[in-house]
PDB file of N, CA and C in Angstrom:
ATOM      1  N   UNK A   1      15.787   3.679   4.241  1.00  0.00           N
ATOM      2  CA  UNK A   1      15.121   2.579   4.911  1.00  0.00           C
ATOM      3  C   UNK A   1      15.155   1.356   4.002  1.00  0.00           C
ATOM      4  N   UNK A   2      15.733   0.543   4.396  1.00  0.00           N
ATOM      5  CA  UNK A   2      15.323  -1.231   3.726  1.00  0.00           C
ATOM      6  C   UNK A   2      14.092  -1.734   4.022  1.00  0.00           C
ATOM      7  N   UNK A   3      13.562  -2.183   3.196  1.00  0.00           N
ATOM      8  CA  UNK A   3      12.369  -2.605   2.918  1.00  0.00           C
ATOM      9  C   UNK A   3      12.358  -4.488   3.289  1.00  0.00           C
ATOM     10  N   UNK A   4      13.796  -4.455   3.031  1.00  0.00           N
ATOM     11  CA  UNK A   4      14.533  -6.426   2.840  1.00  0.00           C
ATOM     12  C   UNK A   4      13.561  -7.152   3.679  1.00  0.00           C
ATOM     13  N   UNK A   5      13.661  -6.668   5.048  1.00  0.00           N
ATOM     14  CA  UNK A   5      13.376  -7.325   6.493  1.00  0.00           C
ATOM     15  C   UNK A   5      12.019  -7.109   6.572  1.00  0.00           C
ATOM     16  N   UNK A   6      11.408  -8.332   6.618  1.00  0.00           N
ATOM     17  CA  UNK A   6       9.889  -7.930   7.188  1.00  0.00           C
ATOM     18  C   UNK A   6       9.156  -8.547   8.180  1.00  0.00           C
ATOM     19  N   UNK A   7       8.937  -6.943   8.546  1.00  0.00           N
ATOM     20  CA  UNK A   7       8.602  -6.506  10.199  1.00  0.00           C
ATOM     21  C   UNK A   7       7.127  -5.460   9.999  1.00  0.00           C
ATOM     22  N   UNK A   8       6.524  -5.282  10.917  1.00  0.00           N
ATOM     23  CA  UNK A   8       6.015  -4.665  10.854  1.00  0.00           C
ATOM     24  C   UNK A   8       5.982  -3.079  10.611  1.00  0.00           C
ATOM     25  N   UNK A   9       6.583  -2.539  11.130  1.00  0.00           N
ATOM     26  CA  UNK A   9       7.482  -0.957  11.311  1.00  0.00           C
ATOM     27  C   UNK A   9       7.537  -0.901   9.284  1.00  0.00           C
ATOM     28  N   UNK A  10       8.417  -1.788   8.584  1.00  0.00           N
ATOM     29  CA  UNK A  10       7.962  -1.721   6.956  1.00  0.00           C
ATOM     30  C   UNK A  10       6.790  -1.715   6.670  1.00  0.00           C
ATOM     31  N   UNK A  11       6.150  -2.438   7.003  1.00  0.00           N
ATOM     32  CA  UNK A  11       4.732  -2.710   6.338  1.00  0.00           C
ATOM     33  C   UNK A  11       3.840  -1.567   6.765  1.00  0.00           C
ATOM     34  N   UNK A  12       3.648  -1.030   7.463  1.00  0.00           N
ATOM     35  CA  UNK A  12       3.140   0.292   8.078  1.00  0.00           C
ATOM     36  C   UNK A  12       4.124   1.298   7.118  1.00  0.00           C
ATOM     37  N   UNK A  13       5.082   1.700   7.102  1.00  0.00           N
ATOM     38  CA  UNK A  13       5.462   2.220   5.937  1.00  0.00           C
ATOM     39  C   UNK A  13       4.693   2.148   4.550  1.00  0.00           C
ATOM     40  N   UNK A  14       4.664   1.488   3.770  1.00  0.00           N
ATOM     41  CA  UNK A  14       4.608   0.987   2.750  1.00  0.00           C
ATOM     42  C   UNK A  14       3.181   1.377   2.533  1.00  0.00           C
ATOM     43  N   UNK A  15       2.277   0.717   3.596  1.00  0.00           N
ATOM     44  CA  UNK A  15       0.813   1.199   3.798  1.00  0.00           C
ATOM     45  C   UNK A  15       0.355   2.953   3.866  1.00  0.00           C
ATOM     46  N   UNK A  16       0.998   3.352   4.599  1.00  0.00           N
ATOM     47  CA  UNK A  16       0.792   5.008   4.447  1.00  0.00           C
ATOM     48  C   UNK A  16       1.192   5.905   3.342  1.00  0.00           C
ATOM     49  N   UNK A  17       2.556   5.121   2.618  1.00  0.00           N
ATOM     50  CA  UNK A  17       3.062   5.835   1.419  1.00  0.00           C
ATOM     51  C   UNK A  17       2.225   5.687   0.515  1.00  0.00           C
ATOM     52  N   UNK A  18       1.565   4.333   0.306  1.00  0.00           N
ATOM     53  CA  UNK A  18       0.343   3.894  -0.756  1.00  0.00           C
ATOM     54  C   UNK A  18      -0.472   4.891  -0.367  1.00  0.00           C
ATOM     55  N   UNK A  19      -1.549   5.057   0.746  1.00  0.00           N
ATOM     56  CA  UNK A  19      -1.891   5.942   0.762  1.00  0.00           C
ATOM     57  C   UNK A  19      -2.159   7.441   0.645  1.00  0.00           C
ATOM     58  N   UNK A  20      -0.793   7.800   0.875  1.00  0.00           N
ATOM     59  CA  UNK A  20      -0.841   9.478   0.459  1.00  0.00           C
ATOM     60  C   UNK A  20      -0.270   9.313  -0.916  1.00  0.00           C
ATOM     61  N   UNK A  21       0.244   8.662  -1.329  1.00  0.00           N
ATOM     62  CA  UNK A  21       0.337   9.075  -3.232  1.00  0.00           C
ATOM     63  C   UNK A  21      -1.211   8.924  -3.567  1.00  0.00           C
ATOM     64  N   UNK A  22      -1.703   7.637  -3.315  1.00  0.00           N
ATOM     65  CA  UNK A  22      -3.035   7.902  -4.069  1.00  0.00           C
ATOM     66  C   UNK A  22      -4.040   8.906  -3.836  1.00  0.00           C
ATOM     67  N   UNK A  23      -3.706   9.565  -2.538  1.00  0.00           N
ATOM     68  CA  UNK A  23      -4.189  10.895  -1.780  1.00  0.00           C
ATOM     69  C   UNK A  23      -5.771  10.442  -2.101  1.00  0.00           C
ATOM     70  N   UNK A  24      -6.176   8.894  -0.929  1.00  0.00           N
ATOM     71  CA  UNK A  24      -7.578   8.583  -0.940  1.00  0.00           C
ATOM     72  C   UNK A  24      -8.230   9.775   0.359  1.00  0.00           C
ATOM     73  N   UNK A  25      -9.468   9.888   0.031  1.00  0.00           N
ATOM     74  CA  UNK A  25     -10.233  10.867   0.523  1.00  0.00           C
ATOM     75  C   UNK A  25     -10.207  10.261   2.190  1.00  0.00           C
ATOM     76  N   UNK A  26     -11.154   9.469   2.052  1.00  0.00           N
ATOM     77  CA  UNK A  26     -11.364   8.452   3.344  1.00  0.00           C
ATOM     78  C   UNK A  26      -9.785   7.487   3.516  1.00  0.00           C
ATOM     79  N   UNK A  27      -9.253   7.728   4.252  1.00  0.00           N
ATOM     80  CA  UNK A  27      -7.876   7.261   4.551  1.00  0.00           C
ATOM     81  C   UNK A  27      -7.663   6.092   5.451  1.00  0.00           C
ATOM     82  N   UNK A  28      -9.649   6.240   6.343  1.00  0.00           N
ATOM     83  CA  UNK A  28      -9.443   5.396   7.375  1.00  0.00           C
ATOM     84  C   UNK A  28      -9.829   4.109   6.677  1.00  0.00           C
ATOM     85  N   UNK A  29     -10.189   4.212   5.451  1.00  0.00           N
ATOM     86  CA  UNK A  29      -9.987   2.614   4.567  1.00  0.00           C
ATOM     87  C   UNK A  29      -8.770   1.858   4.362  1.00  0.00           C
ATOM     88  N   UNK A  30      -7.761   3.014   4.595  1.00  0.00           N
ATOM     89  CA  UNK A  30      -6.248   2.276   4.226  1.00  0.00           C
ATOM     90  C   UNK A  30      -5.181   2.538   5.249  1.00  0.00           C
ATOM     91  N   UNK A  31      -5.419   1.515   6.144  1.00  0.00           N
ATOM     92  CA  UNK A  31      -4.835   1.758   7.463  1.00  0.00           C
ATOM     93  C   UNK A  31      -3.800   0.986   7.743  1.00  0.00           C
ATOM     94  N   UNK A  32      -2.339   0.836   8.105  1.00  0.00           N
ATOM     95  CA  UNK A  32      -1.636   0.266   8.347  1.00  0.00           C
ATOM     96  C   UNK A  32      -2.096  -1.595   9.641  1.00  0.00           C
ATOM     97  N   UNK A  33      -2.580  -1.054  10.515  1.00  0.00           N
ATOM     98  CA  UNK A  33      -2.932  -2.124  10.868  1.00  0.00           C
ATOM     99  C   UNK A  33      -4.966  -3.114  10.603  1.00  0.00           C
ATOM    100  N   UNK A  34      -4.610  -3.010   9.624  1.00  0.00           N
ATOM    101  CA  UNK A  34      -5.686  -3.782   8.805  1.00  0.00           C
ATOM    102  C   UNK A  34      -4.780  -4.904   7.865  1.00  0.00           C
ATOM    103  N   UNK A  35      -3.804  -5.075   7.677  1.00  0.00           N
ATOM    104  CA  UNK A  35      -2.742  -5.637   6.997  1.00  0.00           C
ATOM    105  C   UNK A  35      -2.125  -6.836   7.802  1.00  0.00           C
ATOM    106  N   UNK A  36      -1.570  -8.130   7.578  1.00  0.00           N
ATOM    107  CA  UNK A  36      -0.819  -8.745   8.208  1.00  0.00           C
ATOM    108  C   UNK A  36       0.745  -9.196   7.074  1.00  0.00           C
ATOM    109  N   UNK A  37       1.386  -9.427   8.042  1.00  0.00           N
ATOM    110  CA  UNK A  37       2.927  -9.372   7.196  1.00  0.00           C
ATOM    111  C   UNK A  37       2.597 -10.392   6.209  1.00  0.00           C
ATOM    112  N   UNK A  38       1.533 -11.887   6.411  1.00  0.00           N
ATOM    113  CA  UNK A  38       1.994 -12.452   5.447  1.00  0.00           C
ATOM    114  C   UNK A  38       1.615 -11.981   3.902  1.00  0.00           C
ATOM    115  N   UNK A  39       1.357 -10.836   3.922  1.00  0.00           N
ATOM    116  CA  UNK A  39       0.452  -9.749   2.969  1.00  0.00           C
ATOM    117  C   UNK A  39       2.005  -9.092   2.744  1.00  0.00           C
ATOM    118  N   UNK A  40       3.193  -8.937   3.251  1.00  0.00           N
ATOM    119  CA  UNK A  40       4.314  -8.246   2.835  1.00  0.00           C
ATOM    120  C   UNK A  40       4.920  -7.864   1.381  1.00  0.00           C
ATOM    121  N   UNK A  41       5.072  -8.926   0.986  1.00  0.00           N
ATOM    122  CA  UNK A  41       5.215  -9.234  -0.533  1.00  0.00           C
ATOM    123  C   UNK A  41       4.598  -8.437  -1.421  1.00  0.00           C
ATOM    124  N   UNK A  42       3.467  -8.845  -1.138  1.00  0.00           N
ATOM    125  CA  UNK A  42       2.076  -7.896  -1.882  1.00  0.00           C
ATOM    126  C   UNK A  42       2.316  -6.677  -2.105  1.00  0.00           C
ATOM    127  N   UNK A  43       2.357  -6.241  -0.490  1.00  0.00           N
ATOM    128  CA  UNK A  43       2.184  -4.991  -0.192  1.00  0.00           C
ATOM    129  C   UNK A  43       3.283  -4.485  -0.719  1.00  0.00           C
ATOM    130  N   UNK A  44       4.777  -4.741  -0.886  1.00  0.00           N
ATOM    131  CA  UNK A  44       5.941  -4.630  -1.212  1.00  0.00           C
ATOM    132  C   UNK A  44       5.792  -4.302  -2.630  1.00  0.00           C
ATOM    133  N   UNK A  45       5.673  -5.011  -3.680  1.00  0.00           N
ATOM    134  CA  UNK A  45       5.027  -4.892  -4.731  1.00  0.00           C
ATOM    135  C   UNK A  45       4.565  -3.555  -5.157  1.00  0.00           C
ATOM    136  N   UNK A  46       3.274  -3.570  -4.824  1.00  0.00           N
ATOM    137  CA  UNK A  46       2.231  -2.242  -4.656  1.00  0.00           C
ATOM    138  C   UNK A  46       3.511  -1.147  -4.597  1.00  0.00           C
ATOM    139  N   UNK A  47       3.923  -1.162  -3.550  1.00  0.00           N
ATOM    140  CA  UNK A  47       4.772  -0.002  -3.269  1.00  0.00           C
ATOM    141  C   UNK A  47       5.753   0.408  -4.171  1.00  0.00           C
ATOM    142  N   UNK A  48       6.561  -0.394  -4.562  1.00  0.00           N
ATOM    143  CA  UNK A  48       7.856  -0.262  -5.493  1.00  0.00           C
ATOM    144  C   UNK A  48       6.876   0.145  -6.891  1.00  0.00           C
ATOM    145  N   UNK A  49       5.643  -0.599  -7.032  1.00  0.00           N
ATOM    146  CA  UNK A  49       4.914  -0.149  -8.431  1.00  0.00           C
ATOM    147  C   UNK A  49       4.877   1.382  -8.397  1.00  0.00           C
ATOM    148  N   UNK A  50       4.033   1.856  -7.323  1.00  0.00           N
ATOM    149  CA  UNK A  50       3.842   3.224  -6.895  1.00  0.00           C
ATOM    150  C   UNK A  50       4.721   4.044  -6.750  1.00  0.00           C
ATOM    151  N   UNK A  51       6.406   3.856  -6.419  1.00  0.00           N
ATOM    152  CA  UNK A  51       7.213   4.656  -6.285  1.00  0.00           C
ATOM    153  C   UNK A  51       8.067   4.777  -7.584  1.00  0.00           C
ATOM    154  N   UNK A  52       7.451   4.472  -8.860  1.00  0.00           N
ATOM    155  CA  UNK A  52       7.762   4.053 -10.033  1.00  0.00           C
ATOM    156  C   UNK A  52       7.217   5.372 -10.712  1.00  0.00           C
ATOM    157  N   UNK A  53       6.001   5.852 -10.296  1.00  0.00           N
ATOM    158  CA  UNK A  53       4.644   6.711 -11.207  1.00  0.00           C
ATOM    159  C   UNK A  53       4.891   7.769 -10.835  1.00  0.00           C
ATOM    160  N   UNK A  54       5.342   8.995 -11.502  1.00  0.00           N
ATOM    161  CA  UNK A  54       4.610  10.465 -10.742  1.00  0.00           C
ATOM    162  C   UNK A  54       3.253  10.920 -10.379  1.00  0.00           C
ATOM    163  N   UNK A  55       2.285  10.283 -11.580  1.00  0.00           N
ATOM    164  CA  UNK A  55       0.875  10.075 -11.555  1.00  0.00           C
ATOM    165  C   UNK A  55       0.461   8.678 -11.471  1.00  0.00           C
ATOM    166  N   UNK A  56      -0.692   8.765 -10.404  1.00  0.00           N
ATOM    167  CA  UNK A  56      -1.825   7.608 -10.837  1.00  0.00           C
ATOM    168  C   UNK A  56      -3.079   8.113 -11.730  1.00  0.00           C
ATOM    169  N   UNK A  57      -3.371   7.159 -12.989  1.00  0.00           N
ATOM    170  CA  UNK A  57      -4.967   7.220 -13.532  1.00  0.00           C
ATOM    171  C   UNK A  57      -6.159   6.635 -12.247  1.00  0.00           C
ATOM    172  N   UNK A  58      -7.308   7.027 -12.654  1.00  0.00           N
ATOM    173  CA  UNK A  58      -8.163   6.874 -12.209  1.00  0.00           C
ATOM    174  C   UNK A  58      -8.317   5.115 -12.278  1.00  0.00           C
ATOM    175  N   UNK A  59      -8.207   4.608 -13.161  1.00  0.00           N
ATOM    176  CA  UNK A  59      -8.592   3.014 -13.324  1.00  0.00           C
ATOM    177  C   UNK A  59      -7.294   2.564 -12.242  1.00  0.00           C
ATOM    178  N   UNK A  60      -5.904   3.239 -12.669  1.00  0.00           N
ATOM    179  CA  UNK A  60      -4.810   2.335 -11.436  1.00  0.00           C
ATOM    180  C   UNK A  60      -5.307   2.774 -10.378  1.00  0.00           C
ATOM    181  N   UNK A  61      -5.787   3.770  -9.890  1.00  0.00           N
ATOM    182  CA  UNK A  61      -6.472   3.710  -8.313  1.00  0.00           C
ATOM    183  C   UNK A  61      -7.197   3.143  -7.735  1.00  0.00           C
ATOM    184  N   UNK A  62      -8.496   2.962  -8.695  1.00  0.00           N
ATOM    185  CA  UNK A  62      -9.436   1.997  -8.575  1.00  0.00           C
ATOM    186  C   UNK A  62      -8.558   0.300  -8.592  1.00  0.00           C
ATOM    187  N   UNK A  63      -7.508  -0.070  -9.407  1.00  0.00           N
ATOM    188  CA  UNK A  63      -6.834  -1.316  -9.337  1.00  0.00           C
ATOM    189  C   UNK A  63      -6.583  -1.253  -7.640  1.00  0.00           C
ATOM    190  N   UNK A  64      -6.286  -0.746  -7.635  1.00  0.00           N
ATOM    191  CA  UNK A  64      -4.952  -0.340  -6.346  1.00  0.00           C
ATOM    192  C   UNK A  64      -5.653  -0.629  -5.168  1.00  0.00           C
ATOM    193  N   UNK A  65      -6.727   0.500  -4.772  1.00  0.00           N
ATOM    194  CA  UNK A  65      -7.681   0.154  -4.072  1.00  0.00           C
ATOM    195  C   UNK A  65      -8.046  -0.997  -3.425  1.00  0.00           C
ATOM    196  N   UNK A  66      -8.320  -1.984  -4.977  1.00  0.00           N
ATOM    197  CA  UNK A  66      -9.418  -2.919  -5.312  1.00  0.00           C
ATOM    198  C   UNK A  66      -8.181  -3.937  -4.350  1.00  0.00           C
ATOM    199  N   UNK A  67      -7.026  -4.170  -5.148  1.00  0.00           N
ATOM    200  CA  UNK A  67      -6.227  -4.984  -4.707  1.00  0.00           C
ATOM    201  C   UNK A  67      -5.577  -5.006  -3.310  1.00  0.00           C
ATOM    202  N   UNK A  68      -5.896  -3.562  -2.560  1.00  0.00           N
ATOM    203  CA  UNK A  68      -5.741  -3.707  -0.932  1.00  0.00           C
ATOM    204  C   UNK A  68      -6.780  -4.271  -0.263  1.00  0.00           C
ATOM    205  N   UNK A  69      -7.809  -3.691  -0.883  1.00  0.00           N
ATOM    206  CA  UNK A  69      -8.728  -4.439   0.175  1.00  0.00           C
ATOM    207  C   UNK A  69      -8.999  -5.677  -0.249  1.00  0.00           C
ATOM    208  N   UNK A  70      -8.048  -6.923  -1.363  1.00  0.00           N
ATOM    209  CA  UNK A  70      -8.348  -7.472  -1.091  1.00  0.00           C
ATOM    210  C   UNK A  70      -7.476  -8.739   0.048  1.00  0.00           C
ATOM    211  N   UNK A  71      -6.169  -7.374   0.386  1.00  0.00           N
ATOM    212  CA  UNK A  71      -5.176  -7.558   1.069  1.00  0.00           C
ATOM    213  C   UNK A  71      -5.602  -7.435   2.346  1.00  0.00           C
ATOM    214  N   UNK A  72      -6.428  -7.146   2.500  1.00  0.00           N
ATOM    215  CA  UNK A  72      -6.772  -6.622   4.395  1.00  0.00           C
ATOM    216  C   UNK A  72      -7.245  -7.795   4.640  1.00  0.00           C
ATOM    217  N   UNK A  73      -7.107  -8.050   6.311  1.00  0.00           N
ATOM    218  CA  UNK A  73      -7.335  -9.040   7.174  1.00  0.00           C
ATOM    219  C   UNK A  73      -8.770  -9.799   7.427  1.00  0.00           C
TER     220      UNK A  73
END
């Protein structure tokens, strides 16, 4: 999948993969449509960071977290 083009169908990607690596408890905090594309970048970011780590620490989760929600709509 290319990530290049942004559409929604990516960004909903990107949003769920964040999610199950950080394997958050409450999931319905990190929901694909709580996000808007002009948040893509961001979110793009996040992702490529995350597909970088085998592990997250506790403080990058808490970053991670911190920095979606301050991505949501």
């Amino acid at each position: 999948m290319s990530l290049e083009e942004k559409n929604q169908e990516n960004l909903d990607f990107m949003v769920e993969e964040i999610a199950k690596k950080l394997q958050v408890v409450n999931s319905s905090a990190i929901q694909p449509e709580n996000f808007d594309l002009a948040q893509y970048d961001d979110i793009k970011e996040l992702y490529e960071m995350m597909e970088t780590k085998d592990k997250v620490s506790v403080s990058e989760m808490d970053a991670i977290i911190s920095e979606l929600g301050s991505l949501k709509k």
